[in-house]
N, C-alpha and C. Protein backbone atom coordinates (compact mmCIF):
# COMPACT_ATOMS: atom_id res chain seq x y z
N UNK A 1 29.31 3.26 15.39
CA UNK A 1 29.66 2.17 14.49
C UNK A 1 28.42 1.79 13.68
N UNK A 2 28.72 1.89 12.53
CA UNK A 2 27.73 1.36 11.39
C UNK A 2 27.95 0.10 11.07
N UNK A 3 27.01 -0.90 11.62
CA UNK A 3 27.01 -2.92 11.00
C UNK A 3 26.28 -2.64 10.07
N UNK A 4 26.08 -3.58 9.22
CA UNK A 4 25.95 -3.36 7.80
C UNK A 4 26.15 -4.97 7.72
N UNK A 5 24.57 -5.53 7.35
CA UNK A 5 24.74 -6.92 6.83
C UNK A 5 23.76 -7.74 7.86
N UNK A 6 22.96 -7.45 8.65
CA UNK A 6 22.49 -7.59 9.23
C UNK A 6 20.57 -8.17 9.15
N UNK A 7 20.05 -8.96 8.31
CA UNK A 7 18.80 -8.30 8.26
C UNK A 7 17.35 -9.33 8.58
N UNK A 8 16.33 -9.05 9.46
CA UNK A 8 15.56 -10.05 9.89
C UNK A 8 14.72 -10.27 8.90
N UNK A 9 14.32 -11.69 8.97
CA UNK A 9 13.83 -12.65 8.03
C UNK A 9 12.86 -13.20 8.59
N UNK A 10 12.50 -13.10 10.06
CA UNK A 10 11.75 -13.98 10.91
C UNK A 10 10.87 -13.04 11.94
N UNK A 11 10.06 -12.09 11.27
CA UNK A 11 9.56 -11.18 12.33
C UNK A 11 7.83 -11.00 11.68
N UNK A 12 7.22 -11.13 12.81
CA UNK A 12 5.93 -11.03 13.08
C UNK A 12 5.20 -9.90 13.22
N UNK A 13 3.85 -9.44 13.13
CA UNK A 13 3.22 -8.39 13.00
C UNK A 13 1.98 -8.48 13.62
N UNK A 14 1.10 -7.62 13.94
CA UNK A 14 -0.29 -7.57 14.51
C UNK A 14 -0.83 -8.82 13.56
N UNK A 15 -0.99 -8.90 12.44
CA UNK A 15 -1.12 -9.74 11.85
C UNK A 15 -1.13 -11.63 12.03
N UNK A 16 -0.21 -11.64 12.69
CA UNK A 16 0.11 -12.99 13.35
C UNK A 16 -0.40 -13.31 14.74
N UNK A 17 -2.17 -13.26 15.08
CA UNK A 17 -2.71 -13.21 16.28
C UNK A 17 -1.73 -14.13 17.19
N UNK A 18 -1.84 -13.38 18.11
CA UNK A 18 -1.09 -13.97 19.82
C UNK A 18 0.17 -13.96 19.69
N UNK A 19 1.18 -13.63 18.41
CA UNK A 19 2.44 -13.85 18.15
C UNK A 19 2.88 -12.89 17.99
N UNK A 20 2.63 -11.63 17.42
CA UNK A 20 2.83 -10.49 17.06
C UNK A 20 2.32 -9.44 17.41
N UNK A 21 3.00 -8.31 17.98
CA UNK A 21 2.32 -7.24 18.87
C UNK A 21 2.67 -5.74 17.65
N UNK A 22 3.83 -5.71 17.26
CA UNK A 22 4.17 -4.56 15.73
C UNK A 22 3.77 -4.53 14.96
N UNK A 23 3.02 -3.22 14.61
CA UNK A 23 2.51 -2.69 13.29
C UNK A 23 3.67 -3.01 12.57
N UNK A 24 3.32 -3.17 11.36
CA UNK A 24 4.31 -3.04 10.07
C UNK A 24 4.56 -1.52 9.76
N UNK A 25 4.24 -0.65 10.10
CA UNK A 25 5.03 0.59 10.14
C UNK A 25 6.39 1.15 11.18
N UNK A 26 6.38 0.26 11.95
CA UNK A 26 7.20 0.23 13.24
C UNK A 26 8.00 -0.48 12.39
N UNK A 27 8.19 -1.53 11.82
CA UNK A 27 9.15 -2.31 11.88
C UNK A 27 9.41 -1.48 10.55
N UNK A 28 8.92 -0.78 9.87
CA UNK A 28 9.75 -0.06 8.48
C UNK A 28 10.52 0.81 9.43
N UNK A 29 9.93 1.53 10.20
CA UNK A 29 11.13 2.62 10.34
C UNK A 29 12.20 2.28 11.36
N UNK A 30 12.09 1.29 12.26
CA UNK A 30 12.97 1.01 12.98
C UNK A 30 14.21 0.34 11.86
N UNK A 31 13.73 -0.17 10.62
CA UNK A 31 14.76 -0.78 9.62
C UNK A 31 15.27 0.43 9.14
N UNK A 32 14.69 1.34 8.93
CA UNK A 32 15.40 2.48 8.53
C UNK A 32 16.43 2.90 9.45
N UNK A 33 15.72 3.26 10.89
CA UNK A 33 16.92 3.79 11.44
C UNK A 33 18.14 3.04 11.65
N UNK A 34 18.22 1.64 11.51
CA UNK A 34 19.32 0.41 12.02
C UNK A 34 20.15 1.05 10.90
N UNK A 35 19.42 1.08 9.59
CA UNK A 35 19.88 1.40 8.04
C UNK A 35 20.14 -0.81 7.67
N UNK A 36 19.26 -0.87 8.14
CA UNK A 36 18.64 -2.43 7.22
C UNK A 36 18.21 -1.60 5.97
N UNK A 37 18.58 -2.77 4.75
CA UNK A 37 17.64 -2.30 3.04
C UNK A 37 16.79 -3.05 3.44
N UNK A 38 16.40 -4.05 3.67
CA UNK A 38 14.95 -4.74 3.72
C UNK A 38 13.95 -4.96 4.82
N UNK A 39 12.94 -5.21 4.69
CA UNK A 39 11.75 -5.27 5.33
C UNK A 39 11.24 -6.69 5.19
N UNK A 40 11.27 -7.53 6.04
CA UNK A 40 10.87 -8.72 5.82
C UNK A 40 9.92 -9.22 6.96
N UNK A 41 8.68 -9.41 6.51
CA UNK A 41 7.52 -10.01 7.22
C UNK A 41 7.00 -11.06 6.98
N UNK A 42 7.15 -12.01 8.24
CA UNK A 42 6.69 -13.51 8.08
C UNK A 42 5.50 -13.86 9.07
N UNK A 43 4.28 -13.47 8.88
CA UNK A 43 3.18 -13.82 9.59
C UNK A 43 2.91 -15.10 9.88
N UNK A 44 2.16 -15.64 11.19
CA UNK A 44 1.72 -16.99 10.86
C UNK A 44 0.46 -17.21 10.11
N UNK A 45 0.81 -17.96 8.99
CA UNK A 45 -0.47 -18.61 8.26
C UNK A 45 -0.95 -17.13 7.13
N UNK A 46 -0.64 -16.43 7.18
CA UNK A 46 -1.54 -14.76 6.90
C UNK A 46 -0.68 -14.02 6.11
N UNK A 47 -0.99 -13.45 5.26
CA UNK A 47 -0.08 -12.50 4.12
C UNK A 47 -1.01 -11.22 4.12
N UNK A 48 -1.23 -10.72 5.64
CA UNK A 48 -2.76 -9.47 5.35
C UNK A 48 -1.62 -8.39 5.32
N UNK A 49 -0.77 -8.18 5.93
CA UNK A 49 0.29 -7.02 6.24
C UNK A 49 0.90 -6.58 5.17
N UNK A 50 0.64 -7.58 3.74
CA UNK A 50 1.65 -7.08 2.71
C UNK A 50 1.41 -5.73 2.01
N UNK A 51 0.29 -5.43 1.83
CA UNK A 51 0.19 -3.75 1.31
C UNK A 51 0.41 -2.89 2.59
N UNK A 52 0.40 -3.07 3.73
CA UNK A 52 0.86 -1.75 4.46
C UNK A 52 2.88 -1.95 4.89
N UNK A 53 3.33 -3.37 4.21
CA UNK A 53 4.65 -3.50 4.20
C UNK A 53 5.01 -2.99 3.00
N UNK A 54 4.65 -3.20 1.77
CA UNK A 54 4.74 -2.32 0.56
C UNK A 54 4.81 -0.56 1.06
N UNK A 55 3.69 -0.21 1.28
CA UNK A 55 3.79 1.11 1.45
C UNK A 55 4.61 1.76 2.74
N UNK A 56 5.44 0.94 3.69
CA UNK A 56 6.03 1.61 4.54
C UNK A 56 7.30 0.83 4.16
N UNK A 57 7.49 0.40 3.23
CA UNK A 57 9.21 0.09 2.54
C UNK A 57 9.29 1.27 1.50
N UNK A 58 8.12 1.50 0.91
CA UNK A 58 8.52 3.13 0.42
C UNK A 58 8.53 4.31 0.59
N UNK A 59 7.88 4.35 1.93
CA UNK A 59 8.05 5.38 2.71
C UNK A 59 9.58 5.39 3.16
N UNK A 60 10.18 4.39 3.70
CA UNK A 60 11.52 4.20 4.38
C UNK A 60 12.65 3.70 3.71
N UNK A 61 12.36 3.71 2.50
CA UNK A 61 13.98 3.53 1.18
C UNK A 61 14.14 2.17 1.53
N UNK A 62 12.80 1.20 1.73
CA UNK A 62 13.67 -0.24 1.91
C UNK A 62 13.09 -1.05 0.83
N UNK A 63 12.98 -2.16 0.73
CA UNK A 63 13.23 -3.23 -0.10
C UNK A 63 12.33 -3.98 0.53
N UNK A 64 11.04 -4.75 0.27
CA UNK A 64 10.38 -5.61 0.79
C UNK A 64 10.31 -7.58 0.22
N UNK A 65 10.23 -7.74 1.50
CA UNK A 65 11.00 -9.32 1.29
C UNK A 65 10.04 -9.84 1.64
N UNK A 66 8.85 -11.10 1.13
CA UNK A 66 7.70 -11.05 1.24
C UNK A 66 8.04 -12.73 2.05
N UNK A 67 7.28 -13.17 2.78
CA UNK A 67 7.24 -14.39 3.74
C UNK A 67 5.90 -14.89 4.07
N UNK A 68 6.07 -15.94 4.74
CA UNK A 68 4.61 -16.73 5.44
C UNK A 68 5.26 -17.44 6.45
N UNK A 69 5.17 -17.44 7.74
CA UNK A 69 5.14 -18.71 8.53
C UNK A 69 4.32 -19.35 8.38
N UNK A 70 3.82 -20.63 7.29
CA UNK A 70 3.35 -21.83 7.63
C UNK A 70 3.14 -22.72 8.72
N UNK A 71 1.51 -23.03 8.65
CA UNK A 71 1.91 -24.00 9.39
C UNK A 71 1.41 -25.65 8.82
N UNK A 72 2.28 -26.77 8.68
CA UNK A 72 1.88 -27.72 8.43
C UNK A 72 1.84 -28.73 8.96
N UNK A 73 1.09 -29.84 8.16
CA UNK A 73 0.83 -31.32 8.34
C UNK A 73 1.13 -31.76 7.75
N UNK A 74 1.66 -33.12 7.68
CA UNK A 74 2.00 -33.90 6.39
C UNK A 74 0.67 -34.68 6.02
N UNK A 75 -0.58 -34.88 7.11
CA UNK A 75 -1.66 -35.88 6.37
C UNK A 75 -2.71 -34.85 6.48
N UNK A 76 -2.92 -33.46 6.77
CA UNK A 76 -3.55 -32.88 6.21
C UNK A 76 -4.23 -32.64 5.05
N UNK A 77 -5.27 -33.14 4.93
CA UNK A 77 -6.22 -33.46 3.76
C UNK A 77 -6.74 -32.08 2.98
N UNK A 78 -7.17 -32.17 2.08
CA UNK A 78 -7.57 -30.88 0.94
C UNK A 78 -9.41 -31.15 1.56
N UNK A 79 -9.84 -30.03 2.11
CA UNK A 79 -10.70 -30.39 2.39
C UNK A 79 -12.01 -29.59 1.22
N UNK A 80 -12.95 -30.60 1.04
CA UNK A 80 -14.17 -29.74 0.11
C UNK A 80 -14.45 -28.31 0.94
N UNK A 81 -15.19 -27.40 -0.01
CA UNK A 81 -16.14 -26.43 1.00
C UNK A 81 -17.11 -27.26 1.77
N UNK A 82 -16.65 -26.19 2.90
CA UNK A 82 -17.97 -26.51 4.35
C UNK A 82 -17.62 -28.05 4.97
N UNK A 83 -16.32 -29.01 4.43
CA UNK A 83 -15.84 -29.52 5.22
C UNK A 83 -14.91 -29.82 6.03
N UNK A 84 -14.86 -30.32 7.34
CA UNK A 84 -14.23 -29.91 8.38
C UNK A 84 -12.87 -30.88 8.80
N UNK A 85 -12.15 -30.83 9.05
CA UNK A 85 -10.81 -32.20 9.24
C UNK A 85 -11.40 -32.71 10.27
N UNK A 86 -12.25 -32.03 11.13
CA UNK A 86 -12.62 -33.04 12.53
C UNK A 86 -13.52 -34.27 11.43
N UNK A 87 -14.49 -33.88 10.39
CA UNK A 87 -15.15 -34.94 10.43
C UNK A 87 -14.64 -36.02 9.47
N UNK A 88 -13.04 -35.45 8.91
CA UNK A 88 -12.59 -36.34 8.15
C UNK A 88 -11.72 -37.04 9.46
N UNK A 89 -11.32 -37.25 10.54
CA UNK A 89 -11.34 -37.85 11.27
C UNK A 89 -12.08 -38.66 12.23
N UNK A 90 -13.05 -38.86 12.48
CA UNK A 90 -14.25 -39.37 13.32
C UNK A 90 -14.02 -40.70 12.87
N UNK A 91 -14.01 -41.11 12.10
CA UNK A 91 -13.85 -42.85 12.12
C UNK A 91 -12.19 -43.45 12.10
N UNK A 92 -11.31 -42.48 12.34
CA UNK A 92 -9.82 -42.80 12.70
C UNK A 92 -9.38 -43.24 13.09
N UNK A 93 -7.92 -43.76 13.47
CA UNK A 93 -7.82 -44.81 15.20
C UNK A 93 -7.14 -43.54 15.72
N UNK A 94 -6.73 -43.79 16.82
CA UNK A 94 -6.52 -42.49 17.78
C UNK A 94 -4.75 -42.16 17.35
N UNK A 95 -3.79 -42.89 16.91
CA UNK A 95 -2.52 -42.76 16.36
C UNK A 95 -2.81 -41.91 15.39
N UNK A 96 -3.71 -42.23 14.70
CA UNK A 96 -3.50 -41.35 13.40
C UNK A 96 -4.78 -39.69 13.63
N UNK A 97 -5.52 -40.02 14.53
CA UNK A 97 -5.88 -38.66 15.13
C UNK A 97 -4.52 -37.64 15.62
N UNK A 98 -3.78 -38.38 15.96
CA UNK A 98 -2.62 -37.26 17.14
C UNK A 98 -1.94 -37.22 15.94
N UNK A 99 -1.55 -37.66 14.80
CA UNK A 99 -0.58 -37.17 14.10
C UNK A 99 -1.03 -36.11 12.99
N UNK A 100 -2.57 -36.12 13.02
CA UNK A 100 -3.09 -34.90 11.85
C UNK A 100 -3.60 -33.44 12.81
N UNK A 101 -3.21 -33.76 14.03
CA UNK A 101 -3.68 -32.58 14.94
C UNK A 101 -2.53 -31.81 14.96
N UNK A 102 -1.91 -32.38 14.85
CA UNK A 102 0.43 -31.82 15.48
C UNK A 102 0.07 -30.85 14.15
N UNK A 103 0.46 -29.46 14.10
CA UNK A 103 1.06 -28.29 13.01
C UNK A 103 2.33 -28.21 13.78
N UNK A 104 3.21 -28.24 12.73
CA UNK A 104 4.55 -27.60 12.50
C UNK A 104 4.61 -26.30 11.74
N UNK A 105 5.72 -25.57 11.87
CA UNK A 105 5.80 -24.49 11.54
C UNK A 105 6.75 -24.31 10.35
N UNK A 106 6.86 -23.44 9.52
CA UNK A 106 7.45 -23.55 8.14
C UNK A 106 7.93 -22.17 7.73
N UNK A 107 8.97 -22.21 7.88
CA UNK A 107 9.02 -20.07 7.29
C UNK A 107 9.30 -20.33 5.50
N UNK A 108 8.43 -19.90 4.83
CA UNK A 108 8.69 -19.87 3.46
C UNK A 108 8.89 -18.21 3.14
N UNK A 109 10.10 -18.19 2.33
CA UNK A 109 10.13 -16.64 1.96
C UNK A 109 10.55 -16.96 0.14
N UNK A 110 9.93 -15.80 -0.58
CA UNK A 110 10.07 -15.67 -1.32
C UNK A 110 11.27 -14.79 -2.08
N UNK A 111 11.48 -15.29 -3.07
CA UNK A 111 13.09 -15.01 -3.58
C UNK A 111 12.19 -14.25 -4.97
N UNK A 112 11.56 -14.44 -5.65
CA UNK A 112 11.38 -14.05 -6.96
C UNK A 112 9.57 -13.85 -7.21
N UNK A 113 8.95 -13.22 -8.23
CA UNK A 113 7.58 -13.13 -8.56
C UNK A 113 7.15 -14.42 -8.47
N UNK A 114 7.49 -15.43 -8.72
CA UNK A 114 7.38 -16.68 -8.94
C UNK A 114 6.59 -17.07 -7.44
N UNK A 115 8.10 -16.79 -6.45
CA UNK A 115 7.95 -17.59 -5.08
C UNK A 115 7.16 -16.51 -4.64
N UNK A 116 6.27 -15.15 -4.71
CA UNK A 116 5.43 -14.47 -4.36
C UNK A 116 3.97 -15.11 -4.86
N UNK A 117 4.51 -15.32 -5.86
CA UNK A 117 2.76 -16.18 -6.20
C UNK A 117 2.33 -17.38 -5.94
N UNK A 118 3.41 -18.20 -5.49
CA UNK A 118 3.35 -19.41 -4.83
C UNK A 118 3.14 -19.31 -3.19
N UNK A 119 3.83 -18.04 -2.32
CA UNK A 119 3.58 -17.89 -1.26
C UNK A 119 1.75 -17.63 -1.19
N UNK A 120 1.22 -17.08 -1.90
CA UNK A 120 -0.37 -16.41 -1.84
C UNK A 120 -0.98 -17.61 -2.10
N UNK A 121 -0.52 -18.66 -3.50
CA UNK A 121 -1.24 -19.95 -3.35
C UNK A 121 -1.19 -20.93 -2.12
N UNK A 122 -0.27 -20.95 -1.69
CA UNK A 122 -0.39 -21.41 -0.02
C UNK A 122 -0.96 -21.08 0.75
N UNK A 123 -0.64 -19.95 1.14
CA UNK A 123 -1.66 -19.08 2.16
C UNK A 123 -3.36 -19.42 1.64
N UNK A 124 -3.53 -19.07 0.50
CA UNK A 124 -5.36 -19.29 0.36
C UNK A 124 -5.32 -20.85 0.36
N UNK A 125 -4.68 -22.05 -0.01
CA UNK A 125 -4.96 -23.62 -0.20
C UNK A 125 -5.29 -23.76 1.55
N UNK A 126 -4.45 -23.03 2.24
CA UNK A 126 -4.59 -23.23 3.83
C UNK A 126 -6.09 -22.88 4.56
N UNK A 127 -5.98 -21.59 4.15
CA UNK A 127 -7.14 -20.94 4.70
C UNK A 127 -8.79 -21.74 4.09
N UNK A 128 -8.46 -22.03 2.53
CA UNK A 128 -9.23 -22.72 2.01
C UNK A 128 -10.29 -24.15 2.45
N UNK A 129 -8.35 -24.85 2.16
CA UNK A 129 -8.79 -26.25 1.61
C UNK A 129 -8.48 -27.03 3.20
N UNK A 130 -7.38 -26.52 3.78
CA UNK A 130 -6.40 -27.12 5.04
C UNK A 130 -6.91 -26.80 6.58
N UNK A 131 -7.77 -25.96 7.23
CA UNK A 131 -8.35 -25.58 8.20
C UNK A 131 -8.44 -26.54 8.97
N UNK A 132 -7.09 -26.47 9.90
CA UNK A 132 -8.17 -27.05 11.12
C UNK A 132 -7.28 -26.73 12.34
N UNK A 133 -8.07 -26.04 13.50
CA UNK A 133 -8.03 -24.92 14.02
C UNK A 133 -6.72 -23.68 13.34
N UNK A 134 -5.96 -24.02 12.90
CA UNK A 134 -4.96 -22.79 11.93
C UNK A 134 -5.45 -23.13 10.69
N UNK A 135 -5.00 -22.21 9.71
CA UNK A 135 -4.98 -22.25 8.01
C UNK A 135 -3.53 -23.73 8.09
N UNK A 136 -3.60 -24.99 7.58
CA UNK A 136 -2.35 -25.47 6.98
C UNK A 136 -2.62 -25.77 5.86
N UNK A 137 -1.02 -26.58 5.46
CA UNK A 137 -0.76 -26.88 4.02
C UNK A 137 -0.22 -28.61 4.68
N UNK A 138 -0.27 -29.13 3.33
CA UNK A 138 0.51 -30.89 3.67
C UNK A 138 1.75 -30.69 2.54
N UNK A 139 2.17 -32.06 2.69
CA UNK A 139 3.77 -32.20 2.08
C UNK A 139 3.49 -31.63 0.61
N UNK A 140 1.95 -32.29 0.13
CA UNK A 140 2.02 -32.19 -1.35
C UNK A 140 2.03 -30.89 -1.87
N UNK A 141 0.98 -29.93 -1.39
CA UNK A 141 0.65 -28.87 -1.92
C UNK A 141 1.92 -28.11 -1.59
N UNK A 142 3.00 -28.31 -1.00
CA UNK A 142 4.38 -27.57 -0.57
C UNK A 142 5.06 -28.11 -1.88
N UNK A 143 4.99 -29.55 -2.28
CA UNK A 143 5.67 -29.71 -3.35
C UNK A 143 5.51 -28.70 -4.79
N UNK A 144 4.00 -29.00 -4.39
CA UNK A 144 3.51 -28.23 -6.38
C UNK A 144 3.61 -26.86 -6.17
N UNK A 145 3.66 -26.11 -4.91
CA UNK A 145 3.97 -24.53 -4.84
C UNK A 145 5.63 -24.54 -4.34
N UNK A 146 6.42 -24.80 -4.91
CA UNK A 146 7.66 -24.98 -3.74
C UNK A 146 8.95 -23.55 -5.17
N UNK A 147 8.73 -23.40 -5.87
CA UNK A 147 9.43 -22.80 -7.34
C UNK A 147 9.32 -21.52 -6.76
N UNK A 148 10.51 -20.58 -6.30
CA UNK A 148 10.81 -19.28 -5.93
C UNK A 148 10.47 -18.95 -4.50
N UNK A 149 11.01 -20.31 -3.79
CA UNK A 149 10.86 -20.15 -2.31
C UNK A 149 11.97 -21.16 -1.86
N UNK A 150 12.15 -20.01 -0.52
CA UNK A 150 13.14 -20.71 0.43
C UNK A 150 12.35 -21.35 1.25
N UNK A 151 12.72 -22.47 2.13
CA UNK A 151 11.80 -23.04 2.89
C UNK A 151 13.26 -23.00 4.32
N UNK A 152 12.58 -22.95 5.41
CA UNK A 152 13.43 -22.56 6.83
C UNK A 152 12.75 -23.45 7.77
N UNK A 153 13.26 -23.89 8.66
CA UNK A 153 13.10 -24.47 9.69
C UNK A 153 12.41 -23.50 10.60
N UNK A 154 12.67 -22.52 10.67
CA UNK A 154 12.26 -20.95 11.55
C UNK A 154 12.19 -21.39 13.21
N UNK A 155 11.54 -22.33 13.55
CA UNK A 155 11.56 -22.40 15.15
C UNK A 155 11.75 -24.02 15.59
N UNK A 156 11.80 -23.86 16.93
CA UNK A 156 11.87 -25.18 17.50
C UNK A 156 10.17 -25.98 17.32
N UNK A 157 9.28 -25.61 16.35
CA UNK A 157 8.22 -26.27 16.09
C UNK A 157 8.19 -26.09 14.80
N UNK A 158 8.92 -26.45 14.30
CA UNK A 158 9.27 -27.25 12.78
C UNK A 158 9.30 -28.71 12.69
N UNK A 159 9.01 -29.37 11.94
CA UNK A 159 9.44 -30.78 11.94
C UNK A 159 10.60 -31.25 12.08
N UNK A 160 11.60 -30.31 11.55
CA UNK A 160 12.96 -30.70 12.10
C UNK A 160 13.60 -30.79 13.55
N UNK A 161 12.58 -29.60 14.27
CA UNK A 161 12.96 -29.24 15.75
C UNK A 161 11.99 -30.13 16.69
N UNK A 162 11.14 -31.09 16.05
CA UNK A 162 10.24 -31.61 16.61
C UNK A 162 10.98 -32.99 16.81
N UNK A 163 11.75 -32.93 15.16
CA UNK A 163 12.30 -34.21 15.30
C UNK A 163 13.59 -34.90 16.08
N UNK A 164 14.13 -33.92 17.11
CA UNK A 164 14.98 -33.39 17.99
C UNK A 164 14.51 -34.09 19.22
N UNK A 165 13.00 -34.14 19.74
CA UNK A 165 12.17 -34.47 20.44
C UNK A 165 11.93 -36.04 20.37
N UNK A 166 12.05 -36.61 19.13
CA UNK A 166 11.67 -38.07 18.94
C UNK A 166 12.69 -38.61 18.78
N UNK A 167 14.09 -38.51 18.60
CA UNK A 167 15.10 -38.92 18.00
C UNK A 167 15.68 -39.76 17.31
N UNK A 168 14.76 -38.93 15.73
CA UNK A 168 14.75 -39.52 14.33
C UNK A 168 14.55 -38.45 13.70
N UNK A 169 13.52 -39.05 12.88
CA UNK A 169 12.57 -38.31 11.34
C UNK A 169 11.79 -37.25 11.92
């Protein structure tokens, strides 16, 4: 029996330290053999896998569907070079320490060139500007990059699945 319609959106790679154990060549050809058209890789925080997902979607007749698992904060600050969120916290009260430490998780996938170039401006604003112990992003910089992206709940450490936990917002 041939299924047909089937295709993952939420899969990890060496790429995604401690989360991901598959080369992105594994997961091209295992899509081949299912006979999935697409290839879709959602790293956490990291878009390093995308040229060896390019070149093993054309090795394997598939279609590449480009992603990020995010991870965010909503008071995650834009931080200068060489500064650190710990020391934009040090004079904090301790409520608002525990709420800029919490990352949630975010699957953004891209639909168009658009939401590909907005996924890469995320990924570097994180790695950049957002550091602290992961690459994040806050509400805003999701707003001004948000044009040719889906945004997903992806796990039970999303803000939505968090908010399951508090029972509210």
């Amino acid at each position: 029996m041939n299924i047909v319609g089937l295709e993952h959106l939420h899969r990890h790679t060496i790429f995604s330290t401690l989360d991901g154990y598959a080369e992105p060549e594994e997961y091209g050809s295992y899509s081949s053999e299912v006979n999935q058209k697409f290839l879709c890789i959602s790293d956490h925080g990291a878009m390093g896998a995308v040229p060896r997902q390019i070149r093993t979607c054309d090795e394997n007749n598939l279609e590449p569907i480009f992603a990020v698992e995010l991870y965010v904060n909503p008071h995650q600050p834009k931080l200068k070079p060489g500064e650190k969120t710990g020391d934009y916290l040090k004079d904090a009260d301790d409520a608002f320490k525990k709420s800029v430490r919490k990352g949630y998780h975010l699957l953004a996938i891209a639909y168009n060139e658009t939401g590909y170039a907005n996924l890469v401006r995320l990924s570097s604003w994180a790695w950049l500007h957002g550091y602290y112990y992961k690459p994040r992003v806050n509400h805003e910089i999701l707003e001004q990059h948000k044009e040719g992206i889906i945004f997903t709940s992806c796990c039970y450490n999303s803000e939505i699945g968090q908010a399951f936990d508090r029972g509210g917002e």
